[in-house]
N, C-alpha and C. Protein backbone atom coordinates (compact mmCIF):
# COMPACT_ATOMS: atom_id res chain seq x y z
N UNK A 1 86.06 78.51 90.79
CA UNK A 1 84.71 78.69 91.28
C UNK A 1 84.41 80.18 91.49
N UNK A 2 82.74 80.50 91.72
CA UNK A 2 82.60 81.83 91.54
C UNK A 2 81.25 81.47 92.49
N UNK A 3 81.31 80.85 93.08
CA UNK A 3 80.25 81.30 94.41
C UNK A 3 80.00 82.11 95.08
N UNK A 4 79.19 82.97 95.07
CA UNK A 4 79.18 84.02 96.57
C UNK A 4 78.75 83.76 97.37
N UNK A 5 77.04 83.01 96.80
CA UNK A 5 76.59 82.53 98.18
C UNK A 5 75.90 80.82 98.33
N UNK A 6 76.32 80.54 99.01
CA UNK A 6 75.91 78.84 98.75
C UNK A 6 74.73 78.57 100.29
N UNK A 7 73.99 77.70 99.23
CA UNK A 7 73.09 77.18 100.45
C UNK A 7 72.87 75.51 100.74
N UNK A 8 72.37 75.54 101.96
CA UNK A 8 72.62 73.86 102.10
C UNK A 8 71.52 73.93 103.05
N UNK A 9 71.05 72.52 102.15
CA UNK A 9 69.75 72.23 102.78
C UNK A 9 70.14 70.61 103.70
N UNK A 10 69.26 70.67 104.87
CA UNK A 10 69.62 68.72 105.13
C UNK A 10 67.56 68.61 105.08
N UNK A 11 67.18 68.83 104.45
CA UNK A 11 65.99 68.17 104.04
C UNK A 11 65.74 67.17 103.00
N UNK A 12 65.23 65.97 103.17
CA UNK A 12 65.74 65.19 102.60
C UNK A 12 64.28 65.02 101.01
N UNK A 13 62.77 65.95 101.87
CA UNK A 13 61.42 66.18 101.49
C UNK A 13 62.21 66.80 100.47
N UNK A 14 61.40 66.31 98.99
CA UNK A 14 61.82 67.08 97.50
C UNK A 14 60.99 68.53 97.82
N UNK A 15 61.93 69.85 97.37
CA UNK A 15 61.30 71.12 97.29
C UNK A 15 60.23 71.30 98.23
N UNK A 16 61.02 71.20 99.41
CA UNK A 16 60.44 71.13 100.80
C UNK A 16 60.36 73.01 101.16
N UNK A 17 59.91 72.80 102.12
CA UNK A 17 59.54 73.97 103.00
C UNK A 17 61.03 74.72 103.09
N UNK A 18 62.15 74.39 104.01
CA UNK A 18 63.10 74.47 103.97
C UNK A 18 64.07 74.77 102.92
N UNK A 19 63.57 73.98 101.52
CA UNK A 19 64.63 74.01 100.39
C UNK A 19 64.13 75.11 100.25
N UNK A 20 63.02 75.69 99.93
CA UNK A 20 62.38 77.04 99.57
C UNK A 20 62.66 78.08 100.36
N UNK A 21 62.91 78.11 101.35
CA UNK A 21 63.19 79.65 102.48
C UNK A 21 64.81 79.82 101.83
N UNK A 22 65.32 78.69 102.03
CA UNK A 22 66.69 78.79 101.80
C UNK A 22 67.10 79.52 100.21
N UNK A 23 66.06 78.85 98.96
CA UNK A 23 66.45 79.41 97.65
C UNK A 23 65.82 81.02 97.60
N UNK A 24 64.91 81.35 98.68
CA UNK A 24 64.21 82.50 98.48
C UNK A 24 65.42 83.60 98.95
N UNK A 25 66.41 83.07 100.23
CA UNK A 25 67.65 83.89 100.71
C UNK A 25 68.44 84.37 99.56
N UNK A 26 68.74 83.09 98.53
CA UNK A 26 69.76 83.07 97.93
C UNK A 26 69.20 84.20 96.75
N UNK A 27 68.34 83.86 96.15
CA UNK A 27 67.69 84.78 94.92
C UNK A 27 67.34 86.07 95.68
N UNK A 28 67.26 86.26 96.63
CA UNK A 28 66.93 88.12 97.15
C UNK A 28 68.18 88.71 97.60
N UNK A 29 69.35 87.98 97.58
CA UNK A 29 70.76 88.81 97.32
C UNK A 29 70.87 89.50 96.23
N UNK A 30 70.87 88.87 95.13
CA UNK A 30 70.99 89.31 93.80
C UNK A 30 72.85 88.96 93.40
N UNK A 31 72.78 87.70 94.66
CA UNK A 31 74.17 87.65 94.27
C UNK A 31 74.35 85.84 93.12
N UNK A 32 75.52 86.01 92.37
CA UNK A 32 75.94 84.30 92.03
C UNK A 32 75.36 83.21 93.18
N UNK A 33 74.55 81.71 93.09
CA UNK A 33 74.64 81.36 93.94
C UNK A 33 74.66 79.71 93.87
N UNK A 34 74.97 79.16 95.19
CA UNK A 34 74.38 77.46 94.26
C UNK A 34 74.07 77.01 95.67
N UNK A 35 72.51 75.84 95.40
CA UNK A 35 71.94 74.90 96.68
C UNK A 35 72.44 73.63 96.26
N UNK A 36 72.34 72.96 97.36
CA UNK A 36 72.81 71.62 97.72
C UNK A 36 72.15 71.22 98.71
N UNK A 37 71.50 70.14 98.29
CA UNK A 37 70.68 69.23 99.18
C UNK A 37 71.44 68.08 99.70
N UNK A 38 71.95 68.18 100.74
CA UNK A 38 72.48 67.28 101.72
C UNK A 38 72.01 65.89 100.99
N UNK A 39 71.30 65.21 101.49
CA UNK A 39 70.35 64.22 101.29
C UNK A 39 70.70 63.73 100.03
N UNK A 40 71.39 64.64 98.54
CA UNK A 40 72.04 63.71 97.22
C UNK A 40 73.06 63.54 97.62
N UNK A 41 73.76 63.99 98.59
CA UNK A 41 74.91 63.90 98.74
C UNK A 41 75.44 62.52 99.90
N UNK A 42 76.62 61.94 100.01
CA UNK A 42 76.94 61.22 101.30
C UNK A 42 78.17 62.27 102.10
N UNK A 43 77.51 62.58 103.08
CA UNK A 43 78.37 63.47 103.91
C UNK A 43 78.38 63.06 105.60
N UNK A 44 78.73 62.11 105.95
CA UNK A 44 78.70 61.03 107.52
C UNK A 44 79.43 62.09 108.40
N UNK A 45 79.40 61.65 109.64
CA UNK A 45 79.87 62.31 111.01
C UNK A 45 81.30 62.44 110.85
N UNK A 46 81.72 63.15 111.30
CA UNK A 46 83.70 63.62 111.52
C UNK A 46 83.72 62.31 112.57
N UNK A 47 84.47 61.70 111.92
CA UNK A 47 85.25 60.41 112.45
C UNK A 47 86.43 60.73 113.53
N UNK A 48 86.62 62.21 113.79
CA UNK A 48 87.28 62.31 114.76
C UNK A 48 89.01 61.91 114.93
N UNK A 49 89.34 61.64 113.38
CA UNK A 49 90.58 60.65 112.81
C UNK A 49 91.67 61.85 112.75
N UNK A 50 91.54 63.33 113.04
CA UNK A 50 92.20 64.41 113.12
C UNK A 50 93.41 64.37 111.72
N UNK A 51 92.99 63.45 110.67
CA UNK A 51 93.80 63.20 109.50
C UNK A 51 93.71 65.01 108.81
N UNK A 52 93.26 66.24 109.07
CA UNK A 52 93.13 67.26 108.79
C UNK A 52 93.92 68.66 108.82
N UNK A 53 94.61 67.72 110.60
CA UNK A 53 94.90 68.82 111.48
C UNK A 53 96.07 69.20 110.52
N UNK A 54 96.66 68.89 109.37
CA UNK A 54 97.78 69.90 109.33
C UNK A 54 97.34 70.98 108.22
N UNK A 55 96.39 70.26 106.93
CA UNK A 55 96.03 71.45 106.31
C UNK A 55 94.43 71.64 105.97
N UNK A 56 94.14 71.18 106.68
CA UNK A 56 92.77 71.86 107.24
C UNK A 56 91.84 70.86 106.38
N UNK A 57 92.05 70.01 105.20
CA UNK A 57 91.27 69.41 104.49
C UNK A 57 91.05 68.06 104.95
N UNK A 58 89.67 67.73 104.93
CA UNK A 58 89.25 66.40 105.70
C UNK A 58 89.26 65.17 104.80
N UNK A 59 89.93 64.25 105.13
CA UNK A 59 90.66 62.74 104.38
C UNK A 59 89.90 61.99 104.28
N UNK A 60 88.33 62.24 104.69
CA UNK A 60 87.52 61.00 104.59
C UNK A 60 86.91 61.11 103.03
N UNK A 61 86.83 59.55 102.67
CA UNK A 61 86.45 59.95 101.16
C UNK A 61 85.05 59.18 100.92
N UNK A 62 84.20 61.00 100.90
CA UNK A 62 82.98 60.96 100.79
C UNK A 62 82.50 62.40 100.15
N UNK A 63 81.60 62.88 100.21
CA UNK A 63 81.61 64.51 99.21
C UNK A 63 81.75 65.67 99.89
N UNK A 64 82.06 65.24 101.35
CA UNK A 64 82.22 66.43 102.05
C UNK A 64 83.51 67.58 101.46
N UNK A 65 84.22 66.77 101.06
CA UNK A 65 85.99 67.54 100.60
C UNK A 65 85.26 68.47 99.31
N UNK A 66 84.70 67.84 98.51
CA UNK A 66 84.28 68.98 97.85
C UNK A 66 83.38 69.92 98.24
N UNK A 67 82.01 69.66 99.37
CA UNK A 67 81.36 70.44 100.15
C UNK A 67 82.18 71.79 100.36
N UNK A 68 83.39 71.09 101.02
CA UNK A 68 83.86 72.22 102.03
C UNK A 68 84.60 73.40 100.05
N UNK A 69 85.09 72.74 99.61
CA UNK A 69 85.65 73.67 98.67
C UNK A 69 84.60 74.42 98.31
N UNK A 70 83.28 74.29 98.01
CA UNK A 70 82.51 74.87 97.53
C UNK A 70 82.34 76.68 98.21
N UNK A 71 82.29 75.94 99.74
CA UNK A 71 81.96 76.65 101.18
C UNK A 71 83.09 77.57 101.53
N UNK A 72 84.29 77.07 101.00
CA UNK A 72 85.76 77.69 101.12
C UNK A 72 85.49 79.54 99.83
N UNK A 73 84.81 78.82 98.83
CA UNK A 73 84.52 80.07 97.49
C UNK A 73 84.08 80.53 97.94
N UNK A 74 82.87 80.30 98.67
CA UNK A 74 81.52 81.33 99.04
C UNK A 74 81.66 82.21 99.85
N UNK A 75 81.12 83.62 100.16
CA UNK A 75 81.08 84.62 100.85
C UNK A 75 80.35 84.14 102.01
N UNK A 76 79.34 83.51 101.62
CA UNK A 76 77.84 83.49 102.54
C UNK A 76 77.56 82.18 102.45
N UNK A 77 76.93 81.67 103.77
CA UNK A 77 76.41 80.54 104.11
C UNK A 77 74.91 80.39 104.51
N UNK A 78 73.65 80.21 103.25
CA UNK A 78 72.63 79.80 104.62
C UNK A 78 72.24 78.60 104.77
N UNK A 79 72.49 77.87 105.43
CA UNK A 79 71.70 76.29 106.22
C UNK A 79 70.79 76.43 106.73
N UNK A 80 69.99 75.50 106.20
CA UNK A 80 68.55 74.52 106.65
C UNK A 80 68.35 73.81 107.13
N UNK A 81 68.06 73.74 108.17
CA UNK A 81 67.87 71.94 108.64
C UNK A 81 65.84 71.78 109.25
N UNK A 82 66.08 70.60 109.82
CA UNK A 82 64.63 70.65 110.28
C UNK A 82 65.01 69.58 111.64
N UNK A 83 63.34 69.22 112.21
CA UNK A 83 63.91 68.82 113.79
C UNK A 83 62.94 67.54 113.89
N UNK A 84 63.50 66.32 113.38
CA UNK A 84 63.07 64.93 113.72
C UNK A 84 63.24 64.89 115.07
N UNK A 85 61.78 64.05 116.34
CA UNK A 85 62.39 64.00 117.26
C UNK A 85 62.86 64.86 118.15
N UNK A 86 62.68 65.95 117.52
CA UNK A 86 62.87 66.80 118.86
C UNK A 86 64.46 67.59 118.75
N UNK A 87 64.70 66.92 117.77
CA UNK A 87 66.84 67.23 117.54
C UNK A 87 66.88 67.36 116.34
N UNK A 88 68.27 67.97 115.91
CA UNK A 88 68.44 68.25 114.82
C UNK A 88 68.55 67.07 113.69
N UNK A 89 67.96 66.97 112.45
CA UNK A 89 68.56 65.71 111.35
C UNK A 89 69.91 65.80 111.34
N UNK A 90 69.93 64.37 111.20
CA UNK A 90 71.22 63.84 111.03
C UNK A 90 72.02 64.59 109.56
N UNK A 91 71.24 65.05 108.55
CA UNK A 91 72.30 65.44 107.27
C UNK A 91 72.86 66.85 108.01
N UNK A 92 71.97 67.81 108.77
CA UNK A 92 72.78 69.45 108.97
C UNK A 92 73.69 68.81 110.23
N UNK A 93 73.34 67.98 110.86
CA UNK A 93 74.35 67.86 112.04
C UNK A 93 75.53 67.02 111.89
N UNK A 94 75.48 66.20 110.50
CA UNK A 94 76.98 65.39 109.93
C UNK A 94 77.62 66.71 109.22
N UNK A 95 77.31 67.30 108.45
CA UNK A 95 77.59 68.48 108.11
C UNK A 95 78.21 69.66 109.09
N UNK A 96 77.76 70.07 110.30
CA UNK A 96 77.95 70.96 111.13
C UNK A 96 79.26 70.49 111.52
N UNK A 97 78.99 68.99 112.32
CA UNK A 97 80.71 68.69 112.40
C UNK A 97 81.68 68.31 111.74
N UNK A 98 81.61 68.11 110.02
CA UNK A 98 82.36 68.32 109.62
C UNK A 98 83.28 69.75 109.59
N UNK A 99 82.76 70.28 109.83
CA UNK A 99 83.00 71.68 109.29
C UNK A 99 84.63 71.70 110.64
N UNK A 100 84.66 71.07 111.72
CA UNK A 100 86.11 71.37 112.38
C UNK A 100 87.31 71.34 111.43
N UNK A 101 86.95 70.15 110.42
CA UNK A 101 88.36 70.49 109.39
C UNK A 101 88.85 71.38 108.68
N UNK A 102 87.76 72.53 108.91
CA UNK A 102 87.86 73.47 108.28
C UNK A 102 88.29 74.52 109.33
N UNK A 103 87.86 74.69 110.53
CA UNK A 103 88.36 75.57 111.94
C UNK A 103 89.27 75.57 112.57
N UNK A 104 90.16 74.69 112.68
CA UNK A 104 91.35 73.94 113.85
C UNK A 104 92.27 74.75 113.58
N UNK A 105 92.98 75.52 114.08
CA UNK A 105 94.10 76.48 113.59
C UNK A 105 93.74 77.38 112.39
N UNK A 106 93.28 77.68 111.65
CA UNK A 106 93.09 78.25 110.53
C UNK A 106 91.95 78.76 110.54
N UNK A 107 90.98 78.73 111.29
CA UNK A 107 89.38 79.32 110.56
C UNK A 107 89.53 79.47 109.18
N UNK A 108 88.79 78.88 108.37
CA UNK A 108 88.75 79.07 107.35
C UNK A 108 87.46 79.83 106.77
N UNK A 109 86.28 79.61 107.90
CA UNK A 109 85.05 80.25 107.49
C UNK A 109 85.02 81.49 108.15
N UNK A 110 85.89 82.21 108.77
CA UNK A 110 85.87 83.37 109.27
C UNK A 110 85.61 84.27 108.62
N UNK A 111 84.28 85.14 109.67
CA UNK A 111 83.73 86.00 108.79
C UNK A 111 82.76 86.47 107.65
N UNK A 112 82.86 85.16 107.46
CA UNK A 112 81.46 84.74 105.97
C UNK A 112 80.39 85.08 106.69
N UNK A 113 79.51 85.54 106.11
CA UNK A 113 77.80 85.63 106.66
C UNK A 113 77.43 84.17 106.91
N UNK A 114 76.08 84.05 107.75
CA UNK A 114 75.71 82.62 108.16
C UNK A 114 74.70 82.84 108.57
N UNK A 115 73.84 82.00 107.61
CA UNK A 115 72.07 82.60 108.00
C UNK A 115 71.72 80.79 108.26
N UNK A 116 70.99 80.22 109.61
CA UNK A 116 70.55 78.99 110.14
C UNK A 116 68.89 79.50 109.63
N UNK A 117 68.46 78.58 109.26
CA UNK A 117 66.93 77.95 109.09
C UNK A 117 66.25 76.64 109.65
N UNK A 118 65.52 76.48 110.30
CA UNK A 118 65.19 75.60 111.16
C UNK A 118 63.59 75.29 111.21
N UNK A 119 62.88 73.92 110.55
CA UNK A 119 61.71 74.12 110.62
C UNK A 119 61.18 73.10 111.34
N UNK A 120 60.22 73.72 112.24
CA UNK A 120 60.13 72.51 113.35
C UNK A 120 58.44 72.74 113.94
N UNK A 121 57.96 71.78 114.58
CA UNK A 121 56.75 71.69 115.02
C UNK A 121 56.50 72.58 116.34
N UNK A 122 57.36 72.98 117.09
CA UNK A 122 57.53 73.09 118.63
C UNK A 122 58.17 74.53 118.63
N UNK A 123 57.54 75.64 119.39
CA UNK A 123 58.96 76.76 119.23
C UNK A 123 60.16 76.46 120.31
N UNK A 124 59.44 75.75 121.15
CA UNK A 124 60.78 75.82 122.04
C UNK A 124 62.05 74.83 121.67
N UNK A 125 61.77 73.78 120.90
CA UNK A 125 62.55 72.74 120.52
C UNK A 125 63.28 73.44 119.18
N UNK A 126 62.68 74.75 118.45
CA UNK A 126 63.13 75.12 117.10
C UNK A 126 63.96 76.27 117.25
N UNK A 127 63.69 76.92 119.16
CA UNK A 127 64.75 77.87 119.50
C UNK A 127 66.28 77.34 120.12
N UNK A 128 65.87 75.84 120.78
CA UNK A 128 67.17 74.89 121.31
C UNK A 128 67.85 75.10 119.96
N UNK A 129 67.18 74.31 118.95
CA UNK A 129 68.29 73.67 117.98
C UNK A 129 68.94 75.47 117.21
N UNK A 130 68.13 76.49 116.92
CA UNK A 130 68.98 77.55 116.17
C UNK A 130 70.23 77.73 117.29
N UNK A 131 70.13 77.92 118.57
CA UNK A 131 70.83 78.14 119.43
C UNK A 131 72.43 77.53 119.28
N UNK A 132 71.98 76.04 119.26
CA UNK A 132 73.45 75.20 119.03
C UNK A 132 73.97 75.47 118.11
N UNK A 133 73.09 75.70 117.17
CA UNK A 133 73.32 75.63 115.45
C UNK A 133 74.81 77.54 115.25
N UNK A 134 73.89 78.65 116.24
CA UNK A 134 74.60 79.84 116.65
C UNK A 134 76.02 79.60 117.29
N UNK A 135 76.27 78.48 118.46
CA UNK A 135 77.10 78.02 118.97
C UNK A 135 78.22 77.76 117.62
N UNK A 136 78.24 77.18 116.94
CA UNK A 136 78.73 76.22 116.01
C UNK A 136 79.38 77.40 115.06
N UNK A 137 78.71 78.07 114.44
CA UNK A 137 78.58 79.11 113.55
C UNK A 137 79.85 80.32 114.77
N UNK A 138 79.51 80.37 115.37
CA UNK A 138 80.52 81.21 116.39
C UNK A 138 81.89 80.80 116.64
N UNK A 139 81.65 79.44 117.08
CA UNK A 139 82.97 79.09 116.90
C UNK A 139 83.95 79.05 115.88
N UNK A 140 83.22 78.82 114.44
CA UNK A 140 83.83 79.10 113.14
C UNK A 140 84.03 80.41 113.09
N UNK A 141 83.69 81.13 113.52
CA UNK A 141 83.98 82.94 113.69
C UNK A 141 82.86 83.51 112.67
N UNK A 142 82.27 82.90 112.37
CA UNK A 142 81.37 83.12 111.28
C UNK A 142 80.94 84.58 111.36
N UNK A 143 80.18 85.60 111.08
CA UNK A 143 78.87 86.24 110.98
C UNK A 143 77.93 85.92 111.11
N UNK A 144 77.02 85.77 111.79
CA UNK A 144 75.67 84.79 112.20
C UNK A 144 74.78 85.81 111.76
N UNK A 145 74.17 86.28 110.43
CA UNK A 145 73.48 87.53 110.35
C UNK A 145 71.75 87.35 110.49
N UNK A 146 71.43 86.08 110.79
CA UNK A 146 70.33 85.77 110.53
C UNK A 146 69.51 84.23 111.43
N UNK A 147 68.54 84.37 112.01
CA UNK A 147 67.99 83.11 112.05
C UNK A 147 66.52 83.05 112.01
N UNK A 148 66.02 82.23 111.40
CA UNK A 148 64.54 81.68 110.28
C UNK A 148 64.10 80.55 110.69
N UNK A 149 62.58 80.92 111.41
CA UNK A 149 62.10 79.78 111.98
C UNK A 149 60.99 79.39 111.02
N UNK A 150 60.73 78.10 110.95
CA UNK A 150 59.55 77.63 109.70
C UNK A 150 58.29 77.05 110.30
N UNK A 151 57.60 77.16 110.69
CA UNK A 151 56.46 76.18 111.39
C UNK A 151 56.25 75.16 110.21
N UNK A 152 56.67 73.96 110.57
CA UNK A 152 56.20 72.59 110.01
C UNK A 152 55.27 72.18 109.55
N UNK A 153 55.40 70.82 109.32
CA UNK A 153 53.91 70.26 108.77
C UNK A 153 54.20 69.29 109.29
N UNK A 154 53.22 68.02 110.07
CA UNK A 154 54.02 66.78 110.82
C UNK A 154 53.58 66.01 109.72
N UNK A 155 54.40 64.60 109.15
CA UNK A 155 54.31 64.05 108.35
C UNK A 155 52.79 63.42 108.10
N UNK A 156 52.63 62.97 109.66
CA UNK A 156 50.80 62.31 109.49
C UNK A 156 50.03 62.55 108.58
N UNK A 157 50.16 63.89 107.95
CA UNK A 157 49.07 64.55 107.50
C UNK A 157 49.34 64.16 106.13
N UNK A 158 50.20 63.36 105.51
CA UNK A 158 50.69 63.31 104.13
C UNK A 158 50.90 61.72 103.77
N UNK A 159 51.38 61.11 105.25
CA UNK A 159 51.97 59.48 104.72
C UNK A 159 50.89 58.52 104.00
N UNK A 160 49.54 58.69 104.54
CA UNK A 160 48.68 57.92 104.05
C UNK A 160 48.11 57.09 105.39
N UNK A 161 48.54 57.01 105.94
CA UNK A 161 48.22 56.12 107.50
C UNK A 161 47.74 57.18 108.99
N UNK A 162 47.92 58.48 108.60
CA UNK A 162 47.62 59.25 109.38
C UNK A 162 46.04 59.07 110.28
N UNK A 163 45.22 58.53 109.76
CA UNK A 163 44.11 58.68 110.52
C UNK A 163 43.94 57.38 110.98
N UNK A 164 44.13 56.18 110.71
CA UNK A 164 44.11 55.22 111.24
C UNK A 164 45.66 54.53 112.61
N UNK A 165 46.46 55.41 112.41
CA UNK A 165 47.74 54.93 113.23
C UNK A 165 47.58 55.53 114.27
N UNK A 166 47.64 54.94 115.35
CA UNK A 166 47.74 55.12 116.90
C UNK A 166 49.09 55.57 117.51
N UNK A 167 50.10 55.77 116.33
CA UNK A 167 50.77 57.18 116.91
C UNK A 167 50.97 58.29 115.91
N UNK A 168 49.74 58.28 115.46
CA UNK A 168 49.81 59.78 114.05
C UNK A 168 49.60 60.93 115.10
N UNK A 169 50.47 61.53 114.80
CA UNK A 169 50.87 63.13 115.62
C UNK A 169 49.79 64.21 115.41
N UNK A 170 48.79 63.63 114.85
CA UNK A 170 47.53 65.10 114.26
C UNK A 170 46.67 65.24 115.43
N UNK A 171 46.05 64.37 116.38
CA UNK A 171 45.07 64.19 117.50
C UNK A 171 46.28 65.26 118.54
N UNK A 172 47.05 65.35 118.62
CA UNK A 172 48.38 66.31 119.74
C UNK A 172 48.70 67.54 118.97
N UNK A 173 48.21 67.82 117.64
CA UNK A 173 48.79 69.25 116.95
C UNK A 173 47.63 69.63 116.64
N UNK A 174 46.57 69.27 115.91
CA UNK A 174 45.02 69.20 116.02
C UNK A 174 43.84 69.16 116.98
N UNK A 175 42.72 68.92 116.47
CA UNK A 175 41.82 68.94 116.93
C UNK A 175 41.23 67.32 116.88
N UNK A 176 40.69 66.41 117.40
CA UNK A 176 40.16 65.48 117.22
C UNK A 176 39.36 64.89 116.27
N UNK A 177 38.70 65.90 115.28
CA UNK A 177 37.83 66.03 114.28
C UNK A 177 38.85 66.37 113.29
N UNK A 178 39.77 66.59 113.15
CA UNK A 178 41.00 67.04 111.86
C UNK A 178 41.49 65.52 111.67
N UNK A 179 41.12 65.20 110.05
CA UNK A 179 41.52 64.13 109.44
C UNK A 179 42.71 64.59 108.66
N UNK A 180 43.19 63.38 108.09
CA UNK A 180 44.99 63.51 107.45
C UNK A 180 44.41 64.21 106.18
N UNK A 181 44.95 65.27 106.22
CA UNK A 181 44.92 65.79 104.38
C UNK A 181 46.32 66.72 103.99
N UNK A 182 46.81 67.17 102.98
CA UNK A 182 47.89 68.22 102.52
C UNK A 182 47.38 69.57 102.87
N UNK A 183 46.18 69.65 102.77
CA UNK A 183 45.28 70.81 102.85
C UNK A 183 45.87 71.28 104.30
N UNK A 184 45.84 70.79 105.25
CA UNK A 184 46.48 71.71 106.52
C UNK A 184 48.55 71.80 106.68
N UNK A 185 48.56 71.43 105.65
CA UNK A 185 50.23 71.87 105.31
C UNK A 185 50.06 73.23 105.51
N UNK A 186 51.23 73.76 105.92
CA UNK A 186 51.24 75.50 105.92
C UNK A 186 52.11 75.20 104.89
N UNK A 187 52.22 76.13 103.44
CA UNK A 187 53.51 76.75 102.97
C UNK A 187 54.00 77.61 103.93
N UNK A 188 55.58 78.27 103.22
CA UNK A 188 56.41 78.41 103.66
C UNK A 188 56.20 79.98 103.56
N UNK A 189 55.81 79.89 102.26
CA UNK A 189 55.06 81.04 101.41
C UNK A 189 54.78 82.27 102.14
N UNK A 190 53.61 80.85 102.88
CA UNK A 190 52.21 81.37 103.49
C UNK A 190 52.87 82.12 104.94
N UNK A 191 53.70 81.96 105.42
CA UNK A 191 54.16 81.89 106.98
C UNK A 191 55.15 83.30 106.72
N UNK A 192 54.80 84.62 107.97
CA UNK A 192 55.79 85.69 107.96
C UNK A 192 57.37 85.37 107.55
N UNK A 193 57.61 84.55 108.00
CA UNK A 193 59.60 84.20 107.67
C UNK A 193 59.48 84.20 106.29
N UNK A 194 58.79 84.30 105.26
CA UNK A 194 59.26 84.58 104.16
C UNK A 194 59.25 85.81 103.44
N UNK A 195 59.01 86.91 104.38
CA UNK A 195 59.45 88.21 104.34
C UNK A 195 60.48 88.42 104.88
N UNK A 196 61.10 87.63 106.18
CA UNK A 196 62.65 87.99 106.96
C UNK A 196 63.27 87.21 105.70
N UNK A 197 63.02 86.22 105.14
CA UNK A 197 63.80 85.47 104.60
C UNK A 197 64.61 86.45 103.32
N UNK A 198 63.32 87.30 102.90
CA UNK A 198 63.57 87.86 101.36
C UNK A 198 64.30 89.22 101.65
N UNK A 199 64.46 89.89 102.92
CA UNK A 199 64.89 90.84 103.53
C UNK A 199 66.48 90.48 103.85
N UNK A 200 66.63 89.32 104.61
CA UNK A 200 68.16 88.66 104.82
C UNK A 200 68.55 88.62 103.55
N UNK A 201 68.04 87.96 102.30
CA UNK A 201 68.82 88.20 101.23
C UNK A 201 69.53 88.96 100.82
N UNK A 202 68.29 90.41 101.00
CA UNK A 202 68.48 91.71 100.00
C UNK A 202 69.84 92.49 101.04
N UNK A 203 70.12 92.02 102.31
CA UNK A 203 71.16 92.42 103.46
C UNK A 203 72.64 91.54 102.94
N UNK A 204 72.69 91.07 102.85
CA UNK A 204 73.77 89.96 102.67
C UNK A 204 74.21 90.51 101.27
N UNK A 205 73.33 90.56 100.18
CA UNK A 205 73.97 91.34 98.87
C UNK A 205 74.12 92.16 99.11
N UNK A 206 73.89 93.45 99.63
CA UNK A 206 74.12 94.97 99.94
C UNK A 206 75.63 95.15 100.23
N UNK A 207 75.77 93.91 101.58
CA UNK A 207 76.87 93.79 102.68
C UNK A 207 78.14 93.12 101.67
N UNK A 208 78.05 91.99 100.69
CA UNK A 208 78.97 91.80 100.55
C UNK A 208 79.44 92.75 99.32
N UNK A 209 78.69 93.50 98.87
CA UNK A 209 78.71 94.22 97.76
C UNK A 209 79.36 95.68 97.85
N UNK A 210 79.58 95.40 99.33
CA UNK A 210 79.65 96.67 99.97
C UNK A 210 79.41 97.61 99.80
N UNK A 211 78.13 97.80 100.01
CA UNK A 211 76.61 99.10 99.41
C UNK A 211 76.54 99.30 101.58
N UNK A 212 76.88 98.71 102.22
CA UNK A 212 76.71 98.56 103.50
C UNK A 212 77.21 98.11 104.40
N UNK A 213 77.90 98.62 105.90
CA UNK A 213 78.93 98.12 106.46
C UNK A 213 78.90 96.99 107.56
N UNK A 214 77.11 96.65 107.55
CA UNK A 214 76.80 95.36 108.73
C UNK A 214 75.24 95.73 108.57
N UNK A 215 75.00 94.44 108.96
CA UNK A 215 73.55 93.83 108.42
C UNK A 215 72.76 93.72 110.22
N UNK A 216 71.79 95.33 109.59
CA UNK A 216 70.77 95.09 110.80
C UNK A 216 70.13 93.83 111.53
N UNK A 217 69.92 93.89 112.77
CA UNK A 217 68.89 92.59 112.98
C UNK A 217 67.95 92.37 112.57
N UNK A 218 66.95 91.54 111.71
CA UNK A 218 65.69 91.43 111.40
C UNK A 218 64.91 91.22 112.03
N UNK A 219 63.77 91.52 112.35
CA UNK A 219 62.65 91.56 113.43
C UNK A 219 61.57 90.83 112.71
């Protein structure tokens, strides 16, 4: 393998908001790279079966074992997730704990860059989840060089039932007079983080390229 930098999305929305911040990281390195959408993949919760602890590779047979090899090549990590509910999806957070089979005596991700993306309706619920997401990433010893907030779109506005359902989320994010359309989708595009986004890239190639000895904070 020849990865430098791999990205992982748990959005499950085709060429979602999320998949896009994340491919915009990867293409403004200028480094080798490859995405993975959680969501083709089956990657379930760490079963907690410690079948790992002696060489670090996790025994459950599902695609995580190759996940992690992928993640093992790569220099750089950026993850995506988004916030059903108020919490993180279930694909970045089966994912997140897999990742102990990879930490337990050995760090294996030590040191790699690690850029979290998080797109959520709420800032305060989209600063909880980067937070844990930092936790996690720390404990792997990671580099945490980056974190990318996305302002959402709540589904109402797209399912088809939005204006008639008595719990469509648009009357609480809206205005009373705002009917369901795509038209009030924000791109991702459209939203400042896709200037930090294209900036973290162009940092992360510099850094591993070593054109540079640590990657400013982005503002």
């Amino acid at each position: 393998m020849s990865i430098k930098i791999l990205g992982i999305s748990g959005s499950p929305v085709p060429d979602s908001n999320t998949d896009r911040l994340i491919i915009q990281v990867l293409k403004s390195s200028g480094l080798e790279y490859e995405f993975v959408k959680l969501s083709d993949l089956i990657v379930g919760p760490c079963r907690a079966c410690k079948a790992c602890v002696k060489d670090n590779i996790c025994k459950v047979n599902d695609d995580f074992p190759e996940l992690a090899e992928k993640l093992l090549d790569a220099k750089a990590l950026v993850l995506g997730g988004y916030t059903p509910y108020g919490m993180l999806d279930a694909f970045t957070k089966a994912f997140l704990e897999r990742l102990w089979s990879m930490r337990h005596i050995n760090s294996l991700n030590e040191q790699k860059c690690a850029v979290s993306i998080i797109s959520g309706l709420h800032e305060q619920t989209t600063e909880a989840i980067l937070k844990s997401i930092a936790k996690e990433f720390s404990m792997e010893k990671m580099y945490h060089v980056a974190e990318l907030s996305i302002v959402g779109n709540v589904p109402c506005l797209t399912c088809g039932y939005g204006d008639g359902c008595k719990n469509s989320g648009i009357p609480h994010l809206f205005t009373e007079e705002i009917k369901a359309s795509a038209a009030h989708c924000v791109a991702v595009e459209n939203q400042p983080v896709w200037d930090k986004a294209t900036q973290t890239g162009k940092l992360i190639g510099q850094y591993i390229n070593r054109e540079i000895d640590s990657i400013p904070a982005i503002s």
